[in-house]
Protein backbone atom coordinates (compact mmCIF):
# COMPACT_ATOMS: atom_id res chain seq x y z
CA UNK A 1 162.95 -76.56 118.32
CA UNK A 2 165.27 -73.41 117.69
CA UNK A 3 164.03 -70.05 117.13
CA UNK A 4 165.01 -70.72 113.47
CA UNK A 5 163.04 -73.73 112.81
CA UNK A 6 160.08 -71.81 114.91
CA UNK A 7 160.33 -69.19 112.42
CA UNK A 8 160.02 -71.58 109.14
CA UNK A 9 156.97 -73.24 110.95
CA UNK A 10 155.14 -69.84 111.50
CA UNK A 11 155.74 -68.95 107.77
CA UNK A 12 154.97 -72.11 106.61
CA UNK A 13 151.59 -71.23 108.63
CA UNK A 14 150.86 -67.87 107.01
CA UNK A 15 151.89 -69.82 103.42
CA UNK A 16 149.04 -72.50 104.00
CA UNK A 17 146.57 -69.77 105.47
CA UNK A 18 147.08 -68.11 102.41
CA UNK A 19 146.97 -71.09 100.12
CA UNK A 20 144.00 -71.55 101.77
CA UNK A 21 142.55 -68.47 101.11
CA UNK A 22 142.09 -68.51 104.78
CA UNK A 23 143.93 -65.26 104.71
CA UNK A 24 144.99 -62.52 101.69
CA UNK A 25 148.26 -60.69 102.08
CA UNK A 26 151.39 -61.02 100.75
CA UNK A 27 153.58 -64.18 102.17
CA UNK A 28 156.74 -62.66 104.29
CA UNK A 29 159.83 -62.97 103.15
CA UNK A 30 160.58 -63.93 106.80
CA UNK A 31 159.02 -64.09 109.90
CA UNK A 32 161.06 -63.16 113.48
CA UNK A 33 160.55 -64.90 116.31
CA UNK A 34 162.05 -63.67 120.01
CA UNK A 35 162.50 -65.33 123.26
CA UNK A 36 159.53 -64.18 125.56
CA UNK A 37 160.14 -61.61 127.41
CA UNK A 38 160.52 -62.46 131.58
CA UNK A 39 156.50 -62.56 132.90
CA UNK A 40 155.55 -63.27 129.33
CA UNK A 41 153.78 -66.29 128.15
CA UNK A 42 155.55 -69.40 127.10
CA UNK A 43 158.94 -69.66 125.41
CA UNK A 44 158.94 -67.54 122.35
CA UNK A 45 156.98 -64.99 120.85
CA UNK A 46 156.15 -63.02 117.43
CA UNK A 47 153.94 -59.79 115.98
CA UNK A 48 153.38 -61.65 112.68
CA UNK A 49 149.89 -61.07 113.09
CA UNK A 50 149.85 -57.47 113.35
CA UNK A 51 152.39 -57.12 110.82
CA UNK A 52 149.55 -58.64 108.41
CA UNK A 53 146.57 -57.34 109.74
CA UNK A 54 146.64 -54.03 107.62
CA UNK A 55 146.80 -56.03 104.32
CA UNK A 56 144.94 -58.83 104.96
CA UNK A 57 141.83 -56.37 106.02
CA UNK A 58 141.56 -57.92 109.16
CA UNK A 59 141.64 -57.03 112.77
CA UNK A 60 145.29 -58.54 114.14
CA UNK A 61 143.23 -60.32 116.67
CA UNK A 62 141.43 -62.30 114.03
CA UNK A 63 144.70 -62.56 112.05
CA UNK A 64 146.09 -63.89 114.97
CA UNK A 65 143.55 -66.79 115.47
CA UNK A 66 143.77 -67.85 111.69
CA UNK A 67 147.98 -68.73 112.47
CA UNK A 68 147.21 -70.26 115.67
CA UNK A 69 144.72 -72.92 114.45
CA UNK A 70 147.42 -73.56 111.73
CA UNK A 71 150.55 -73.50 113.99
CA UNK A 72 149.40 -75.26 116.65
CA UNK A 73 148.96 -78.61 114.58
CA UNK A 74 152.74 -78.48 113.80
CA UNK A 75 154.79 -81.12 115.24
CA UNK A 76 156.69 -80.01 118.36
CA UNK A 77 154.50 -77.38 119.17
CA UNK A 78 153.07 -77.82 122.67
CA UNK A 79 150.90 -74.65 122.87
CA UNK A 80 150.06 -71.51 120.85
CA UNK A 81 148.96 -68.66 122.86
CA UNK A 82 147.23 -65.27 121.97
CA UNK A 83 148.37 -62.46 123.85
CA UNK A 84 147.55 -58.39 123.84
CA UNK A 85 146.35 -56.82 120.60
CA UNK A 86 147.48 -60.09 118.77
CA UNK A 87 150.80 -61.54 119.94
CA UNK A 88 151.33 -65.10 119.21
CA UNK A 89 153.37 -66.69 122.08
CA UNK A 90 154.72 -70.35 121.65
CA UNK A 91 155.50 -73.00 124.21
CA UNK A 92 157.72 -75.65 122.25
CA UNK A 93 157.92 -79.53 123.43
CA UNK A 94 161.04 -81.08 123.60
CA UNK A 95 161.59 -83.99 121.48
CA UNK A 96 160.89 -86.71 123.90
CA UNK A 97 157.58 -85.19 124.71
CA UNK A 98 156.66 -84.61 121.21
CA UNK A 99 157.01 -87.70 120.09
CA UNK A 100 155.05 -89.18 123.78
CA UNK A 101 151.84 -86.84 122.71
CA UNK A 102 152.28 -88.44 119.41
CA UNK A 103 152.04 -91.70 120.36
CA UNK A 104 149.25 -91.12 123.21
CA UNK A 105 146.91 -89.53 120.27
CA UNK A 106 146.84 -92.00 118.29
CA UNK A 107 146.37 -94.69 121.06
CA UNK A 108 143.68 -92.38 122.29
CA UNK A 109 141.78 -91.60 118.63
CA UNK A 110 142.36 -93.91 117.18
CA UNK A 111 141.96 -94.47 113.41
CA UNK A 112 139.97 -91.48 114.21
CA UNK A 113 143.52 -89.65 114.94
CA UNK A 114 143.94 -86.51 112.90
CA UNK A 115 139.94 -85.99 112.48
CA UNK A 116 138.45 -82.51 114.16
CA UNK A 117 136.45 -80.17 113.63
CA UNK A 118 137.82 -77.05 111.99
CA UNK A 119 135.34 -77.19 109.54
CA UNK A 120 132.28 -77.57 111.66
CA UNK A 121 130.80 -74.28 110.34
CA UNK A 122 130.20 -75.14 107.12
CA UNK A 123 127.68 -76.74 105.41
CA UNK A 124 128.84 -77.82 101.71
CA UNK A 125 126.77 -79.57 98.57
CA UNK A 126 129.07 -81.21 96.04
CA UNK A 127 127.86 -82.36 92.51
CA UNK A 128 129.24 -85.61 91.09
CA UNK A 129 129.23 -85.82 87.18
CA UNK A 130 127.56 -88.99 86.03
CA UNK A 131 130.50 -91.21 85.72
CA UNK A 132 132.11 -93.46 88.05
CA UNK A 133 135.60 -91.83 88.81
CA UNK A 134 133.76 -88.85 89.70
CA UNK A 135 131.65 -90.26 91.85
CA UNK A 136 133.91 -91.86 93.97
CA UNK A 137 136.25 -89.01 94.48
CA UNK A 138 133.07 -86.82 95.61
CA UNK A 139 132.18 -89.57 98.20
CA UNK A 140 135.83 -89.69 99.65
CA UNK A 141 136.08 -85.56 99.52
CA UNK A 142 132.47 -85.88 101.33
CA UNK A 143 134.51 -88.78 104.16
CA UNK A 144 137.56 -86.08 104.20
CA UNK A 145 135.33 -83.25 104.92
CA UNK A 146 132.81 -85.15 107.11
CA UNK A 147 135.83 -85.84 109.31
CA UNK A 148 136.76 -82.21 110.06
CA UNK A 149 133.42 -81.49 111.13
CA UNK A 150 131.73 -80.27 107.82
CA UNK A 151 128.17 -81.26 107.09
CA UNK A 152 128.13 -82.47 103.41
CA UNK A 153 125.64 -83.39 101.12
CA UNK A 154 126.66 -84.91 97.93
CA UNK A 155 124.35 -86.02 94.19
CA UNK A 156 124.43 -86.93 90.89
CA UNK A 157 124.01 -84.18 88.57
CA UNK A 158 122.53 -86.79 85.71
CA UNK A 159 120.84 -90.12 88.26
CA UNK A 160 119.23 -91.42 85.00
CA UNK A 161 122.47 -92.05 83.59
CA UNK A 162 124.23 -94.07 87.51
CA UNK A 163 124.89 -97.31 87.60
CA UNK A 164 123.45 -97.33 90.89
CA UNK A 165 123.83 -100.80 91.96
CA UNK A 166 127.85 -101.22 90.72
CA UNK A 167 128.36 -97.39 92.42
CA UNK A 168 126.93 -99.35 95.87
CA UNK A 169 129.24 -101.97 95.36
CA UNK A 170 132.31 -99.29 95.26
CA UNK A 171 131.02 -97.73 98.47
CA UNK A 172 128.91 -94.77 96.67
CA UNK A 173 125.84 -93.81 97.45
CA UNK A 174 123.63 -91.88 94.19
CA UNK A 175 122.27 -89.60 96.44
CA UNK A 176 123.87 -89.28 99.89
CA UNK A 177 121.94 -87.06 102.41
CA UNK A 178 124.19 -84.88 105.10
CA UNK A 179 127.16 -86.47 106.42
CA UNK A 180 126.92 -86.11 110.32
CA UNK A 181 130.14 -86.10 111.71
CA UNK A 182 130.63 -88.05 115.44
CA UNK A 183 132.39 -87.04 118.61
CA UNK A 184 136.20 -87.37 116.57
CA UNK A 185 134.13 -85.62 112.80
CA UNK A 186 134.73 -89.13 111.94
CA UNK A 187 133.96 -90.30 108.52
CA UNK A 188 131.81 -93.52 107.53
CA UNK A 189 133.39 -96.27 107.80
CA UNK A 190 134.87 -98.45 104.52
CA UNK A 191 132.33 -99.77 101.76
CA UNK A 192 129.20 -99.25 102.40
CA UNK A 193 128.74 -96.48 104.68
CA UNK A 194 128.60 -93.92 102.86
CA UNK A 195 125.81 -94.91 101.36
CA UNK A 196 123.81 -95.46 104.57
CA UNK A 197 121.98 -92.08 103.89
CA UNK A 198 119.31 -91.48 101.66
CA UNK A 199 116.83 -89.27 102.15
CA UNK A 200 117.42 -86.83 99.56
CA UNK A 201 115.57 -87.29 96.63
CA UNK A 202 116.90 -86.11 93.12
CA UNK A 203 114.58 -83.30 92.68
CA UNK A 204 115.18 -82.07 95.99
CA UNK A 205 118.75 -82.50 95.52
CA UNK A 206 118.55 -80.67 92.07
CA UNK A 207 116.92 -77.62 93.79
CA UNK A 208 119.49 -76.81 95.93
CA UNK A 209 122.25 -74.85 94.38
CA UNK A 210 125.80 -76.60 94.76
CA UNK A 211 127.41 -74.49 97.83
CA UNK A 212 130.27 -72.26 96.07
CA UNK A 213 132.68 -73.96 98.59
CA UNK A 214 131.88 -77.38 97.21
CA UNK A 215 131.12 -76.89 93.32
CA UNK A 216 131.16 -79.84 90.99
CA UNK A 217 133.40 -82.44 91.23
CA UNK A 218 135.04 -83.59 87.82
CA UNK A 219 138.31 -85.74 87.50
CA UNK A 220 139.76 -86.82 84.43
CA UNK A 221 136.85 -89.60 83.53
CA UNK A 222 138.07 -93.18 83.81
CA UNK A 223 137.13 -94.58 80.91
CA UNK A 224 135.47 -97.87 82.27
CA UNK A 225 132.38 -98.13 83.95
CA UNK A 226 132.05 -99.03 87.52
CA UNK A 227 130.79 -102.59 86.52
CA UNK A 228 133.86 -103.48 84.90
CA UNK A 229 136.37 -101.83 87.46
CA UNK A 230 134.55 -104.02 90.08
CA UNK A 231 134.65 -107.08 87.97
CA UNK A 232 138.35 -106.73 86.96
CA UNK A 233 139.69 -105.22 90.02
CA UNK A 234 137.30 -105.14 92.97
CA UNK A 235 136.50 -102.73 94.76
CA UNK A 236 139.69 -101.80 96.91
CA UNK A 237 141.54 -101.66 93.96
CA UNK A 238 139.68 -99.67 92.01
CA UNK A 239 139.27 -97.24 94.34
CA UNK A 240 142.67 -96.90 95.17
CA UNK A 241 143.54 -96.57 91.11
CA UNK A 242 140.73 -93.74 91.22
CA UNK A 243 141.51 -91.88 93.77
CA UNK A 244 145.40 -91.86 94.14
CA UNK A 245 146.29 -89.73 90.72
CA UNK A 246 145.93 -86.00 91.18
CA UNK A 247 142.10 -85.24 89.82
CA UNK A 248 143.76 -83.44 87.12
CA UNK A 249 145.69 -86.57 85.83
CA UNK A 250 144.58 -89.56 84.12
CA UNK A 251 143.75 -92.67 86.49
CA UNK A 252 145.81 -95.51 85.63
CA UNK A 253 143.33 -98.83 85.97
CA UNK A 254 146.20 -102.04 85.33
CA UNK A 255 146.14 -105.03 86.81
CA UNK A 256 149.50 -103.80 88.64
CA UNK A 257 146.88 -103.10 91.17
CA UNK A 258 145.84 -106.49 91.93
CA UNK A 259 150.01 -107.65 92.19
CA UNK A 260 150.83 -108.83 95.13
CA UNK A 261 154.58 -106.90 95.79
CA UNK A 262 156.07 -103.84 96.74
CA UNK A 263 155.89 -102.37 93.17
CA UNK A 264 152.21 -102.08 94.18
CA UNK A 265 151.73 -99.15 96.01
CA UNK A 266 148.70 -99.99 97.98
CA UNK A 267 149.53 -103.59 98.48
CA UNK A 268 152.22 -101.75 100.26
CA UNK A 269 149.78 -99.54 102.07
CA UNK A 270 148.04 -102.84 103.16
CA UNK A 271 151.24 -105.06 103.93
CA UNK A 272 152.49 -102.26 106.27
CA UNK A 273 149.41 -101.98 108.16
CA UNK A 274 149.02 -105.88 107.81
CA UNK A 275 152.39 -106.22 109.53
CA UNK A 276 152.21 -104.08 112.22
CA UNK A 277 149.39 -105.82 113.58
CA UNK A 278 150.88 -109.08 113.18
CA UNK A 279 154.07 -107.38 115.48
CA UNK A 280 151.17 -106.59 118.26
CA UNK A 281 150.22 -110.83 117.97
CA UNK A 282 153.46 -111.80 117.80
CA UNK A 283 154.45 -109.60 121.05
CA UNK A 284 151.73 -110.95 122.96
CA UNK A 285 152.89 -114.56 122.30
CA UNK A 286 156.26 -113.29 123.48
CA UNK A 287 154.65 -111.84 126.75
CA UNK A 288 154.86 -108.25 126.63
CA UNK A 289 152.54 -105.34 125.16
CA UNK A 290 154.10 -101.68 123.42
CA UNK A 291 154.75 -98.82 125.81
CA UNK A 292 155.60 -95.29 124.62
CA UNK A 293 159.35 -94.26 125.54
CA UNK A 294 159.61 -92.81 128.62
CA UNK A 295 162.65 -90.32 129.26
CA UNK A 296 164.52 -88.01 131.84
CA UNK A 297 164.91 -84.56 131.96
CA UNK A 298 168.99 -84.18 132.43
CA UNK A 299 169.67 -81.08 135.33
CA UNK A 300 170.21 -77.74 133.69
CA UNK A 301 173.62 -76.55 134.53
CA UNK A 302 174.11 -73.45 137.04
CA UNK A 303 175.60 -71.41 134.77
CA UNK A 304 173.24 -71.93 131.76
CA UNK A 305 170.72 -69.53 130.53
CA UNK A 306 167.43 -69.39 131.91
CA UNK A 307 166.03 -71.40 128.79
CA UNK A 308 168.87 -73.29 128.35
CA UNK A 309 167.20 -76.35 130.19
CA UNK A 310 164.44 -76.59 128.28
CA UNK A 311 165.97 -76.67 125.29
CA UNK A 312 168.35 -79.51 126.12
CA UNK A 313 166.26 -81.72 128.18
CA UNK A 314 165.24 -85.47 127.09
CA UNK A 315 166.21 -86.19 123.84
CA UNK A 316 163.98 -88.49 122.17
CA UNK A 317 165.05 -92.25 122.63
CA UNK A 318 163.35 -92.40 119.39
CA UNK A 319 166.07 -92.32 117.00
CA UNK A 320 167.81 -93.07 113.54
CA UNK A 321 164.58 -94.50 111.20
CA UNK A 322 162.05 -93.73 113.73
CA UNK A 323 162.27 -89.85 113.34
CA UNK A 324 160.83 -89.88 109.58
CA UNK A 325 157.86 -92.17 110.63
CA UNK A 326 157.18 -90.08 113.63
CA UNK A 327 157.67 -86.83 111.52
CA UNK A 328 154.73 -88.71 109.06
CA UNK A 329 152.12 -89.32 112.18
CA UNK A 330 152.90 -86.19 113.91
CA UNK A 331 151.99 -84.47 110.65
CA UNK A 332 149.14 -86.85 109.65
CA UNK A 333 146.18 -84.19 110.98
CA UNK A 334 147.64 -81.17 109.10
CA UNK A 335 147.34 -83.44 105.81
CA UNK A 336 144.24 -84.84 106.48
CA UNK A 337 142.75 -81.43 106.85
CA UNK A 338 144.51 -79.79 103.81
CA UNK A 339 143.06 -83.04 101.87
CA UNK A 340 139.81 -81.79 103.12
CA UNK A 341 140.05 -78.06 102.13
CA UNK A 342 141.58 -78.97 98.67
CA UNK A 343 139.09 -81.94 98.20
CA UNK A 344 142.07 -83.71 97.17
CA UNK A 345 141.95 -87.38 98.46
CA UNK A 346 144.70 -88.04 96.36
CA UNK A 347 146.94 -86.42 99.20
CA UNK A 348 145.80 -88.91 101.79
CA UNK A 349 147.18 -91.88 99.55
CA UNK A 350 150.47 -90.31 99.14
CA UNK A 351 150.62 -89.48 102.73
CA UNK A 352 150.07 -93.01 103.54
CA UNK A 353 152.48 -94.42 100.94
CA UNK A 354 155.28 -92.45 102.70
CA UNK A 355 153.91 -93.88 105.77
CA UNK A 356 154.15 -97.18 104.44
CA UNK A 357 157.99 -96.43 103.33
CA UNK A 358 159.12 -95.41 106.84
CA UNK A 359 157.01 -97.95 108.55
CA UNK A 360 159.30 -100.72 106.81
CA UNK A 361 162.54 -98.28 107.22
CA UNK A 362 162.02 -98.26 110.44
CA UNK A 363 161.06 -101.96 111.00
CA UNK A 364 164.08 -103.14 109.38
CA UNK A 365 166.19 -100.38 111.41
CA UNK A 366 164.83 -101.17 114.82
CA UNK A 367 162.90 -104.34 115.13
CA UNK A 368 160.25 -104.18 117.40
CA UNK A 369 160.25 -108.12 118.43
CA UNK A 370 163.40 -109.69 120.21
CA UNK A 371 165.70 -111.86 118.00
CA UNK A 372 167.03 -115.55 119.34
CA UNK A 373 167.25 -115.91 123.10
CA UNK A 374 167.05 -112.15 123.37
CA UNK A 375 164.85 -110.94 125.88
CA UNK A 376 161.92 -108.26 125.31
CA UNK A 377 163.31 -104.99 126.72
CA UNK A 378 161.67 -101.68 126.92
CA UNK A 379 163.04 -100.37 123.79
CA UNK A 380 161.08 -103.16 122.19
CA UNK A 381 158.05 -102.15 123.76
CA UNK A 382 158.93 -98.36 122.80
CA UNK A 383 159.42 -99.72 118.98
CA UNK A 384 156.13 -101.49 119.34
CA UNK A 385 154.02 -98.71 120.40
CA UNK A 386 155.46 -96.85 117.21
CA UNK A 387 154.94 -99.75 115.11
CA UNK A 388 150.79 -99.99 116.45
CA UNK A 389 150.76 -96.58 115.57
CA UNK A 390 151.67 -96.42 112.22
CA UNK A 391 148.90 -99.43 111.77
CA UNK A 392 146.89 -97.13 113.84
CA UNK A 393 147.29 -94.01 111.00
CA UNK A 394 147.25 -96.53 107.57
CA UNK A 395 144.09 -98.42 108.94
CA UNK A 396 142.27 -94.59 109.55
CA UNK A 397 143.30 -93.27 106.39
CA UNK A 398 142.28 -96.17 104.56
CA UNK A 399 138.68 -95.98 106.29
CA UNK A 400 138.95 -92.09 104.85
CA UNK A 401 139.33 -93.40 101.10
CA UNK A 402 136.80 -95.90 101.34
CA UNK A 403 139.32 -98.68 100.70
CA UNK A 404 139.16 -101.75 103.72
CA UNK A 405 143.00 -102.42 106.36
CA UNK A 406 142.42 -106.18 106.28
CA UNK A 407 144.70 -107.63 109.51
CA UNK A 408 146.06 -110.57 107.40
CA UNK A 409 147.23 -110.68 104.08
């Protein structure tokens, strides 16, 4: 990462904290960035934070934490210090071990990967309008913000009106009592678990004020009844058709959803993650198991500067159509928790469409299985680990929108 492209990822930090409302001041027109000085802290360093403190109100210090949170989550990023009155001091990863702490996350999380618990301060009520595309999108906000720590409690404004047994069936619980998160703020699992709470009886839930934070949730209504989504499309489908359009846009409820191709968008979704588990089967037949790439740091030369090694050492041996799918996981967190502060689910399925798009890019590009007589080497187990781990990240955020990652299809 050059000081340039450090510079573009701290403003696209201050952008999002403001987006977020996280933070009010005007957005930079550019942000500098400067090699630490010698007995400073890691590589680079910038006074963006005290440069904003004045208009944002807010001590620098404070300022400072907001960007940090933000920045750190970016991909090559390795650590985001906070230094003095409100420095911000950056130690970058090189490529290769970028794209290794990739990898060992989501091995580690697993379809947990990308949960946390930024939001584990608040405590937010959302209200559902009685109608069915409403309700689902409030029960996978309530999954998105349950797995970044939030507690959420979620109800019906009108329960005479639910269909309470076809809103079950999709996964939606009337009245669903706080979401605890677990040790990862993960989410309930697909179908069903969300509606494993429910202690909250109407009136009780009527008494309580929505929290401003979580307000009312109303899409562009569906025009069909839950009953007769589940009975013409099922319940993965119709939750995908739900969910994926912007809340703002109309939900398109074909049967294209039930076709079996790559015109299908979550078909896709399902293949990919389908296919990558089939690679991990298929390996072990063959004998051999993924490992992340390894690599070598090269020798910095004499007469280089001081920083000069660390800014050439291991390129990644993940090349050519890998670097857009590892670009996708190593950003899958930041989207998960932007889904979760916009209450926009409909993020999380584009997210994993493009996943799904590199995923086969990338398979066709590099296959992760030997061909013929060929041998397994370690790039194939390199290629598989990738492979697992885009499974790894389509089976999670499926989980997230309620919809079920079968392993066959």
């Amino acid at each position: 990462m050059t000081p340039a492209d450090l510079s573009r990822t701290v403003l696209h930090a201050v952008r999002r904290a403001v987006d977020e409302s996280a933070l009010h001041a005007p957005v930079p027109a550019r942000v500098r960035v400067e090699r630490t000085r010698p007995g400073g802290s890691g590589d680079y360093a910038c006074a963006v934070a005290l440069q904003l403190a004045g208009s944002a109100g807010l001590p620098a210090l404070d300022v400072a934490r907001i960007l940090r949170e933000r920045v750190a989550a970016e991909p090559g990023i390795g650590r985001v210090e906070i230094t003095g009155p409100g420095f911000l001091s950056f130690t970058v990863d090189t490529p290769a071990d970028s794209d290794r702490a990739v990898l060992d996350a989501v091995r580690e999380q697993g379809v947990a990967y990308g949960h946390g618990d930024a939001l584990r301060d608040e405590e937010i009520r959302l209200a559902h309008a009685p109608e069915v595309r409403a309700a689902v999108t409030a029960d996978a906000v309530r999954r998105l913000l349950a797995a970044q720590g939030a507690r959420v409690q979620v109800g019906c404004e009108e329960a005479g009106e639910a269909d309470t047994d076809a809103w079950r069936r999709l996964g939606v619980a009337p009245y669903a009592d706080w979401a605890a998160p677990d040790a990862y703020g993960a989410a309930p699992d697909a179908h069903g678990a969300a509606a494993d709470a429910y202690g909250a009886a109407p009136d009780a839930y009527r008494a309580a004020a929505p929290d401003p934070l979580g307000g009312t949730v109303r899409p562009v209504p569906a025009g069909a009844t839950a009953a007769e989504l589940l009975e013409r499309l099922g319940a993965d489908a119709a939750r995908w058709g739900l969910l994926r359009p912007a809340a703002h846009d109309r939900a398109p409820l074909g049967d294209d959803l039930l076709v079996q191709g790559e015109a299908n968008p979550l078909f896709r979704v399902r293949y990919a993650h389908a296919r990558a588990r089939a690679l991990t089967r298929n390996a072990a037949d063959l004998g051999f198991t993924s490992e992340p790439a390894a690599h070598e740091e090269p020798a910095a030369r004499e007469d280089a500067a001081p920083y000069a090694a660390h800014e050439q050492a291991g390129p990644s041996p993940y090349t050519g159509p890998a670097r857009p799918l590892l670009h996708l996981l190593a950003d899958h967190p930041r989207v998960l928790l932007a889904a979760a502060r916009h209450r926009a689910p409909d993020r999380v399925a584009r997210q994993l469409e493009a996943v799904a798009h590199a995923f086969f890019d990338f398979h066709d590009g590099c296959p992760p299985l030997p061909s013929g007589d060929e041998k397994p080497s370690a790039a194939h187990r390199s290629r598989l680990a990738l492979a697992e781990a885009a499974g790894t990240v389509l089976a999670g955020g499926l989980s997230l929108l309620g919809i079920s990652a079968p392993a066959h299809l």
